[in-house]
C-alpha atoms as a PDB file:
ATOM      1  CA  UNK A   1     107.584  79.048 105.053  1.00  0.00           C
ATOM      2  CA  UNK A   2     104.685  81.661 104.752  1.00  0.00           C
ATOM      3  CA  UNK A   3     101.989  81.706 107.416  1.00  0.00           C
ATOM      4  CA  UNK A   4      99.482  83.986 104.829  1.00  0.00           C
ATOM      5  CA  UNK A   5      96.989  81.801 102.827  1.00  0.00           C
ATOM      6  CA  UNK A   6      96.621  82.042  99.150  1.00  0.00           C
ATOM      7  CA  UNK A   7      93.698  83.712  97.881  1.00  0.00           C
ATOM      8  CA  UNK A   8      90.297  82.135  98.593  1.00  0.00           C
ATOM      9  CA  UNK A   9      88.786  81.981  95.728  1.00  0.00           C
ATOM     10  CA  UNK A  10      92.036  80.476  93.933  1.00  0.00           C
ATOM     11  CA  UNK A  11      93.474  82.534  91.765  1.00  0.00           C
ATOM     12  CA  UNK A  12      90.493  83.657  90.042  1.00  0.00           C
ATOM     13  CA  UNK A  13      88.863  87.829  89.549  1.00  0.00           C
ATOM     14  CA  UNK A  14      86.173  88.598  91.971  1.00  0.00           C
ATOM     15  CA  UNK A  15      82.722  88.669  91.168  1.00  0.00           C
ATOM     16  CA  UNK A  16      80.346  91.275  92.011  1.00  0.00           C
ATOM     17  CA  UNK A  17      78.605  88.292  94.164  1.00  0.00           C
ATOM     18  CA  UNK A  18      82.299  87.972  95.721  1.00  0.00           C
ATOM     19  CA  UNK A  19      82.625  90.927  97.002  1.00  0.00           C
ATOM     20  CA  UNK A  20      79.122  91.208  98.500  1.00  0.00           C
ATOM     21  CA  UNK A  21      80.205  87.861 100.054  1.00  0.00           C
ATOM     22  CA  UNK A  22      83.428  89.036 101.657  1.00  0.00           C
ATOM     23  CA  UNK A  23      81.780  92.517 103.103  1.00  0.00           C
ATOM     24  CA  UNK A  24      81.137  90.579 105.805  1.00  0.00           C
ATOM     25  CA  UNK A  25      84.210  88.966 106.398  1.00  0.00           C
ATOM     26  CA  UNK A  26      85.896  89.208 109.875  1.00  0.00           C
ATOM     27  CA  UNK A  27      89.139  90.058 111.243  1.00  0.00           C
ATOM     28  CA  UNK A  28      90.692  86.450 111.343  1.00  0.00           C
ATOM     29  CA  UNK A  29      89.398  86.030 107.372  1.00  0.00           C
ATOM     30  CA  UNK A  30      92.878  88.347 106.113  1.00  0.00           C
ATOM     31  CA  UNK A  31      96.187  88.086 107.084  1.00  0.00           C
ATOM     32  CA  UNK A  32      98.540  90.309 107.473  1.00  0.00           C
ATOM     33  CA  UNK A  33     101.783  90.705 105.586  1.00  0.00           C
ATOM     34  CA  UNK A  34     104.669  90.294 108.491  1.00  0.00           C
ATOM     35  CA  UNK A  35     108.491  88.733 109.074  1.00  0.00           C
ATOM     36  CA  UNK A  36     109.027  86.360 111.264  1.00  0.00           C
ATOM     37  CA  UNK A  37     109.473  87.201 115.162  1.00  0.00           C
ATOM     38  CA  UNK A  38     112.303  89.196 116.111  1.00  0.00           C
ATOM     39  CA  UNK A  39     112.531  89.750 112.207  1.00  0.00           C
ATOM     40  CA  UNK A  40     114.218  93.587 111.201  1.00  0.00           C
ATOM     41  CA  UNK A  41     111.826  95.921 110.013  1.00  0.00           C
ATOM     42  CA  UNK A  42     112.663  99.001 107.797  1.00  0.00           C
ATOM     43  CA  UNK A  43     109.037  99.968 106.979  1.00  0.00           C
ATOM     44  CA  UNK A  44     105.627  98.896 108.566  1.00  0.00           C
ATOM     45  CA  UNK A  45     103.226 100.353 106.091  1.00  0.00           C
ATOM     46  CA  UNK A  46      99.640 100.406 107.719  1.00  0.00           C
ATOM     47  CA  UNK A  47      96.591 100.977 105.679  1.00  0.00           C
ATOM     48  CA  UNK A  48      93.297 102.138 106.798  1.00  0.00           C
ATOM     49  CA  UNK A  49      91.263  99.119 106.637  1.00  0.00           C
ATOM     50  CA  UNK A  50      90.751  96.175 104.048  1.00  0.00           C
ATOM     51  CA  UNK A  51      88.920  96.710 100.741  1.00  0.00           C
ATOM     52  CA  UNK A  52      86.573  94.840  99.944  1.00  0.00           C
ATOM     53  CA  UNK A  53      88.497  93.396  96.929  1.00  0.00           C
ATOM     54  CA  UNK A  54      91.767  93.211  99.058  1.00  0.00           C
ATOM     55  CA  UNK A  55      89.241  90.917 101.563  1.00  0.00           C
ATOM     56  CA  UNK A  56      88.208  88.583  98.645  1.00  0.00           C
ATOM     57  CA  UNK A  57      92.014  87.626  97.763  1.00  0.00           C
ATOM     58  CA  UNK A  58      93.160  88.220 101.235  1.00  0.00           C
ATOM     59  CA  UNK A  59      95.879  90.661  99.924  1.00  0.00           C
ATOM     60  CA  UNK A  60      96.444  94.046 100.584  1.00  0.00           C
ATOM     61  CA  UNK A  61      96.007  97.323  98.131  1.00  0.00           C
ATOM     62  CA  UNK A  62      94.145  94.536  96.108  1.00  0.00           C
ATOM     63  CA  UNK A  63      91.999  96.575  93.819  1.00  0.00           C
ATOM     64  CA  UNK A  64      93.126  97.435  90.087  1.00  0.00           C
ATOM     65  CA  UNK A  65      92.573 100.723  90.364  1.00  0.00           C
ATOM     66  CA  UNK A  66      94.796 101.273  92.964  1.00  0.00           C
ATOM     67  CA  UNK A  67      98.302 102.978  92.623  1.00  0.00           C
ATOM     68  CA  UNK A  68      99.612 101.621  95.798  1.00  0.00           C
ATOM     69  CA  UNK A  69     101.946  98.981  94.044  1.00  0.00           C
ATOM     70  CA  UNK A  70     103.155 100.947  90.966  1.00  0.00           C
ATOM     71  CA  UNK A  71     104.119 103.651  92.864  1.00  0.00           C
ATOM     72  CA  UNK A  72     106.665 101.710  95.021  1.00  0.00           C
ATOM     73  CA  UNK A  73     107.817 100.118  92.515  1.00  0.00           C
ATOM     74  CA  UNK A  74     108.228 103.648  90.796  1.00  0.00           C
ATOM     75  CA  UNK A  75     109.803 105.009  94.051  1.00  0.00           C
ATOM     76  CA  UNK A  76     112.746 102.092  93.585  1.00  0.00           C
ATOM     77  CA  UNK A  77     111.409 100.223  96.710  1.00  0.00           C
ATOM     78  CA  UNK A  78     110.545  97.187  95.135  1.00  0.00           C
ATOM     79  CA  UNK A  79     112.394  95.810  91.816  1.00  0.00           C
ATOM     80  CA  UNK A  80     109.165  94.771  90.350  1.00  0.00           C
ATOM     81  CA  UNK A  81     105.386  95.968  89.907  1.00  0.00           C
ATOM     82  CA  UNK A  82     103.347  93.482  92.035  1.00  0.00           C
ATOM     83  CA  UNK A  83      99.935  92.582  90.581  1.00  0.00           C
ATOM     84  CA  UNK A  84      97.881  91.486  93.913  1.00  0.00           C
ATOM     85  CA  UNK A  85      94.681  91.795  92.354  1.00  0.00           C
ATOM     86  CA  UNK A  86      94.076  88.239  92.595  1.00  0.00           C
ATOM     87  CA  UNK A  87      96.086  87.505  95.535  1.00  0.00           C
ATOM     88  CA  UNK A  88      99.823  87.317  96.540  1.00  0.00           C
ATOM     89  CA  UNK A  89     102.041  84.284  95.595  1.00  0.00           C
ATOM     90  CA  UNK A  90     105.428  83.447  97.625  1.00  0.00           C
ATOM     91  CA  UNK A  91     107.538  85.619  95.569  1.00  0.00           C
ATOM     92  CA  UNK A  92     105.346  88.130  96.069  1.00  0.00           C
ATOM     93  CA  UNK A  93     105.969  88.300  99.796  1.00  0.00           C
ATOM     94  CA  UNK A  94     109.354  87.303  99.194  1.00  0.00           C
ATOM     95  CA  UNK A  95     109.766  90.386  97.360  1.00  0.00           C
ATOM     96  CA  UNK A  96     108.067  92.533 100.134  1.00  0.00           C
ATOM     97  CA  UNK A  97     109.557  91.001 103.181  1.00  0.00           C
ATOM     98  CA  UNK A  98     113.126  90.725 101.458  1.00  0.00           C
ATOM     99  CA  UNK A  99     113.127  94.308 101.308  1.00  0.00           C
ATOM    100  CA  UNK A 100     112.392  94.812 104.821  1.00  0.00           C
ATOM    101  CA  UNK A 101     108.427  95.921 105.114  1.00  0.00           C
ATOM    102  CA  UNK A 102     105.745  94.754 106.900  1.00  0.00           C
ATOM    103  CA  UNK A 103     101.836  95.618 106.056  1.00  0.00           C
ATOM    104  CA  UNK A 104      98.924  95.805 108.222  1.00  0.00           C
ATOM    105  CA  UNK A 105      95.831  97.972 108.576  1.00  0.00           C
ATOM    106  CA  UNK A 106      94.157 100.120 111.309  1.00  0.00           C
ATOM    107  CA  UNK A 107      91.198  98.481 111.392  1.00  0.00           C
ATOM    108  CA  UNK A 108      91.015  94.539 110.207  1.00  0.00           C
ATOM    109  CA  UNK A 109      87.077  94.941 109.404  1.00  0.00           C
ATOM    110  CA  UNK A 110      86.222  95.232 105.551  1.00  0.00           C
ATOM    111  CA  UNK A 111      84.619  97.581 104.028  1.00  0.00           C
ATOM    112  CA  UNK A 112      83.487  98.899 100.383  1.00  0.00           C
ATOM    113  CA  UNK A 113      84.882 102.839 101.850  1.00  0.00           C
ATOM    114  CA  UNK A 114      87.090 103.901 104.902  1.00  0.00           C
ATOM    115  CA  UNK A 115      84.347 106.472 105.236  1.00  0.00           C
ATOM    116  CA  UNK A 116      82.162 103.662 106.921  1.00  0.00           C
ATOM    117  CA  UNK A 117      84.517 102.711 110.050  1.00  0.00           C
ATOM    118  CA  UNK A 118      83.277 104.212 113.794  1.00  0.00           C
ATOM    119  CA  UNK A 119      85.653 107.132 115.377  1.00  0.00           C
ATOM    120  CA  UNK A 120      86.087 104.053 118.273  1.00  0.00           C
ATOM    121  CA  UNK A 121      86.649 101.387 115.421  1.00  0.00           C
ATOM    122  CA  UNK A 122      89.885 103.790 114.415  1.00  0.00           C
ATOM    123  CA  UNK A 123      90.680 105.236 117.702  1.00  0.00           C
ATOM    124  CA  UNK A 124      90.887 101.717 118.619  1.00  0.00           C
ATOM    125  CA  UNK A 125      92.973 100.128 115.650  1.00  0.00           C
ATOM    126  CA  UNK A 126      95.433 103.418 116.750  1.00  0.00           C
ATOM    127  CA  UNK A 127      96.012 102.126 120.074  1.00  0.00           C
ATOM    128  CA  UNK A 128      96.506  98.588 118.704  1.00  0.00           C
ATOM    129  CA  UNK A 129      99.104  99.446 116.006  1.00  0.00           C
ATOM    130  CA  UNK A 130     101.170 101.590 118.936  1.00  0.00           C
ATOM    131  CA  UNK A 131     100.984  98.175 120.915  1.00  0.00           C
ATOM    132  CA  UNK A 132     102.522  96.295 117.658  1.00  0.00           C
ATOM    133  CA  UNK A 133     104.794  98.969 116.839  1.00  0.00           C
ATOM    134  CA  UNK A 134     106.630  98.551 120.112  1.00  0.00           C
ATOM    135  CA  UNK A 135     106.894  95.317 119.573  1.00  0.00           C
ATOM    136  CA  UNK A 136     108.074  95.153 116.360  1.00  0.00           C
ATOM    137  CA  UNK A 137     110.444  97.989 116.753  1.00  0.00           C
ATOM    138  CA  UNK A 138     110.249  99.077 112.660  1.00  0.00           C
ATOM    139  CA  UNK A 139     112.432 101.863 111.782  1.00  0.00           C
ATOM    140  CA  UNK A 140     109.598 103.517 110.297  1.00  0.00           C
ATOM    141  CA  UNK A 141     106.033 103.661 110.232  1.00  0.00           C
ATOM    142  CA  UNK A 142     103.688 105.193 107.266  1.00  0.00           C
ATOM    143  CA  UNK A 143     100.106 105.465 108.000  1.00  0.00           C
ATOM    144  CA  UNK A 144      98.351 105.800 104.259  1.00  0.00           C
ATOM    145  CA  UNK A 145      95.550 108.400 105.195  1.00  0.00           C
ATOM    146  CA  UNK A 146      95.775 111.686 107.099  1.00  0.00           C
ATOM    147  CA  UNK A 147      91.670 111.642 107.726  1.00  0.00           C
ATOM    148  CA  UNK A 148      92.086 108.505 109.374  1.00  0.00           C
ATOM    149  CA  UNK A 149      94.970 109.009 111.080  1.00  0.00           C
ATOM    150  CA  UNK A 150      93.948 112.064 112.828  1.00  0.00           C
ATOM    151  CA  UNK A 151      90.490 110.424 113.868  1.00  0.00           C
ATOM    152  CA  UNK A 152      92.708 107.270 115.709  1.00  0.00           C
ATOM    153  CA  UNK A 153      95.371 109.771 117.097  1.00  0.00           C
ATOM    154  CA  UNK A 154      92.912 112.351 117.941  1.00  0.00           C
ATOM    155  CA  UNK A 155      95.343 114.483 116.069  1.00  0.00           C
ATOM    156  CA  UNK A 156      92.805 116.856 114.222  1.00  0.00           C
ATOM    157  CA  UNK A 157      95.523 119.604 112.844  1.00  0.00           C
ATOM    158  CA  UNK A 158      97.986 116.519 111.618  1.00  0.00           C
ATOM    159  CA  UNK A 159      99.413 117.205 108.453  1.00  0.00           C
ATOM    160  CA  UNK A 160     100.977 115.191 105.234  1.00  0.00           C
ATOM    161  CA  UNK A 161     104.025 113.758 106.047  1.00  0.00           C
ATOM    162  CA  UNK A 162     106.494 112.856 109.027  1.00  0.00           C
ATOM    163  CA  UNK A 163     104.745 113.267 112.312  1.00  0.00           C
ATOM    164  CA  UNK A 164     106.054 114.601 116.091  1.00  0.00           C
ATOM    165  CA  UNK A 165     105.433 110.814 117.025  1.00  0.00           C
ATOM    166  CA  UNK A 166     105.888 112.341 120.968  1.00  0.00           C
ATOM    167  CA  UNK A 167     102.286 113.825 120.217  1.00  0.00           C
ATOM    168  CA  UNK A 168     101.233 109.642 119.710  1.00  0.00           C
ATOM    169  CA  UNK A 169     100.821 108.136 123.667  1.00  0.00           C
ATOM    170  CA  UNK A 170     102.886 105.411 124.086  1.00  0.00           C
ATOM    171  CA  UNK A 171     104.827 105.651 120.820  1.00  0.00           C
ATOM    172  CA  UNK A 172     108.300 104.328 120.842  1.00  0.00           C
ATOM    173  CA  UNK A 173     111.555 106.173 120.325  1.00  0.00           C
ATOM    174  CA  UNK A 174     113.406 105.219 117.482  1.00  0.00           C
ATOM    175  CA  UNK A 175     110.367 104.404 115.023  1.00  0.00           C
ATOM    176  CA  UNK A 176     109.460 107.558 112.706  1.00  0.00           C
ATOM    177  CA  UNK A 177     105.871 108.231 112.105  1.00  0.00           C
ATOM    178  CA  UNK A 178     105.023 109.330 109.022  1.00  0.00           C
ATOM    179  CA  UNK A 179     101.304 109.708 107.171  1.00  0.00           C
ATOM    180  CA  UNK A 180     101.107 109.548 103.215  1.00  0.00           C
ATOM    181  CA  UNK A 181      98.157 109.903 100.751  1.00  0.00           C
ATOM    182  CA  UNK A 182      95.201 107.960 100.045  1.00  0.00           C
ATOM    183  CA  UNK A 183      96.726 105.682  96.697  1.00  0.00           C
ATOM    184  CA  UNK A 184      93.236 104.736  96.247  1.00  0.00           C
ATOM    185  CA  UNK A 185      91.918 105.699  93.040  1.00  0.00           C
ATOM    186  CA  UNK A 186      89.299 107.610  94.147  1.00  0.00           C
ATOM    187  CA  UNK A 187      91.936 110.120  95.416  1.00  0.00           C
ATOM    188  CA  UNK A 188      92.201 112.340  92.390  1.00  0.00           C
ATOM    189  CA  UNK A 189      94.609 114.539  94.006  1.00  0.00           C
ATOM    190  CA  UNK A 190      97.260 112.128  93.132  1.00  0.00           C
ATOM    191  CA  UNK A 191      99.157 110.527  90.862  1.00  0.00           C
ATOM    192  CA  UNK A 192     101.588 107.183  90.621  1.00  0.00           C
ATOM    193  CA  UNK A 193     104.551 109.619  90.447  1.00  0.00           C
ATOM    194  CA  UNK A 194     103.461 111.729  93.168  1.00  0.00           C
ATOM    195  CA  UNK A 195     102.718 108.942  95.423  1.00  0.00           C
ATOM    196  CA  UNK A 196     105.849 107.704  94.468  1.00  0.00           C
ATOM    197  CA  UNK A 197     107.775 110.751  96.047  1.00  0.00           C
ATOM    198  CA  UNK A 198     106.389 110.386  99.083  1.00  0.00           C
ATOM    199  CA  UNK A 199     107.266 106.530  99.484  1.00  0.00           C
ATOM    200  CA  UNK A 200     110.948 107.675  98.235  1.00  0.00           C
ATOM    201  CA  UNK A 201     111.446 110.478 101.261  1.00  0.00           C
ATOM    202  CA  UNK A 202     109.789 108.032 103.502  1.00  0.00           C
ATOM    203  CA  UNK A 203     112.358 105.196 102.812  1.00  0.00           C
ATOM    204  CA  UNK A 204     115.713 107.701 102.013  1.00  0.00           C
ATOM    205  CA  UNK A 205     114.419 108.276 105.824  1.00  0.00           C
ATOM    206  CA  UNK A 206     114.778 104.971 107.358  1.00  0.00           C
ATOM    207  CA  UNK A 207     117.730 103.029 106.960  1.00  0.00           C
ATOM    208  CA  UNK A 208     118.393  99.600 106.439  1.00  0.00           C
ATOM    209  CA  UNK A 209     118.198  97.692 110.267  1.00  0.00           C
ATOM    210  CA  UNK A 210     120.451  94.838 108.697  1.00  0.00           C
ATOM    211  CA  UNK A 211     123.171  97.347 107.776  1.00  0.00           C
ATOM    212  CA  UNK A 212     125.865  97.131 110.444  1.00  0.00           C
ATOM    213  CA  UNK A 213     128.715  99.609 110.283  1.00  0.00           C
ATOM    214  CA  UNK A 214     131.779  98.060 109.898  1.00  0.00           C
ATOM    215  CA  UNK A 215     133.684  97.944 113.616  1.00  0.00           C
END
């Protein structure tokens, strides 16, 4: 049984008055998209920080305009485009955690841009997420934003794409670091199809931690 709750304002679009509302939100007001303990995980995808649309339905890469969910659905990593503009329902997650990804952020604190979060605020959500990531043990890790993910690494020349995790303190062998674009919107740089290719080289990377070769 999921442990997320359901949007809270119930299914329905957010208001301009809504989002104002959730700006202030804190970290315990959005959940996380996670297995259960001791769960595989192929892919922990970690965004920058909640929107705040994505803190009004308490659902990650909420916003319309984002390209997040089209483009793994256009990179074959899910089997259907999910809509989490106004929240995710059970098959929803289903259809995430089935596939073996987990989704978090960098920083839990809401904002309207990443642009407003502290150098500590990310340098401190980077030491958190290498705390989860040993624990979780995924098989891969993609960070969506290289400007953020240099400021919480302190990793200034870090470029697109897989990573020298041994450069991360306290990273653990065995999960691949990888950074990817910005799907926001307001990253004109890129397109659904583009961000797709970068989800597809990320997960061709990682396999499956269910599949067992045979003995």
């Amino acid at each position: 049984m999921s442990s997320r709750r359901p949007s809270p304002l119930g299914g329905a679009k957010p208001t301009r008055e809504d989002l104002a509302r959730f700006a202030a939100a804190g970290p315990d007001d959005l959940d996380d998209v996670l297995p259960a303990p001791g769960a595989p995980v192929r892919l922990l995808i970690v965004g920058i920080n909640p929107g705040l649309w994505t803190a009004a339905v308490n659902a990650p890469f909420a916003h319309p305009g984002n390209r997040f969910w089209p483009s793994l659905q256009r990179a074959g990593i899910l089997d259907r485009r999910i809509d989490a503009s106004r929240g995710l329902d059970a098959a929803d997650e289903q259809e995430i955690l089935g596939r073996g990804i987990a989704m978090t952020n960098l920083v839990a604190r809401p904002t309207a841009r990443a642009d407003e979060l502290s150098r500590e605020e990310l340098r401190e959500g980077g030491r958190t997420l290498v705390a989860r990531v040993r624990e979780m043990r995924p098989r891969a890790v993609a960070v969506v934003g290289i400007t953020a993910f240099r400021t919480a690494f302190s990793l200034p020349r870090a470029r697109m794409g897989r990573q020298d995790a041994e450069e991360v303190a306290g990273w653990p062998q065995g999960s691949a670091l990888w950074v990817l674009p910005q799907p926001s919107g307001l990253n004109a740089h890129e397109t659904v199809d583009s961000l797709a290719a970068h989800w597809r080289a990320v997960w061709e990377a990682c396999p499956d931690p269910s599949d067992q070769e045979e003995p």
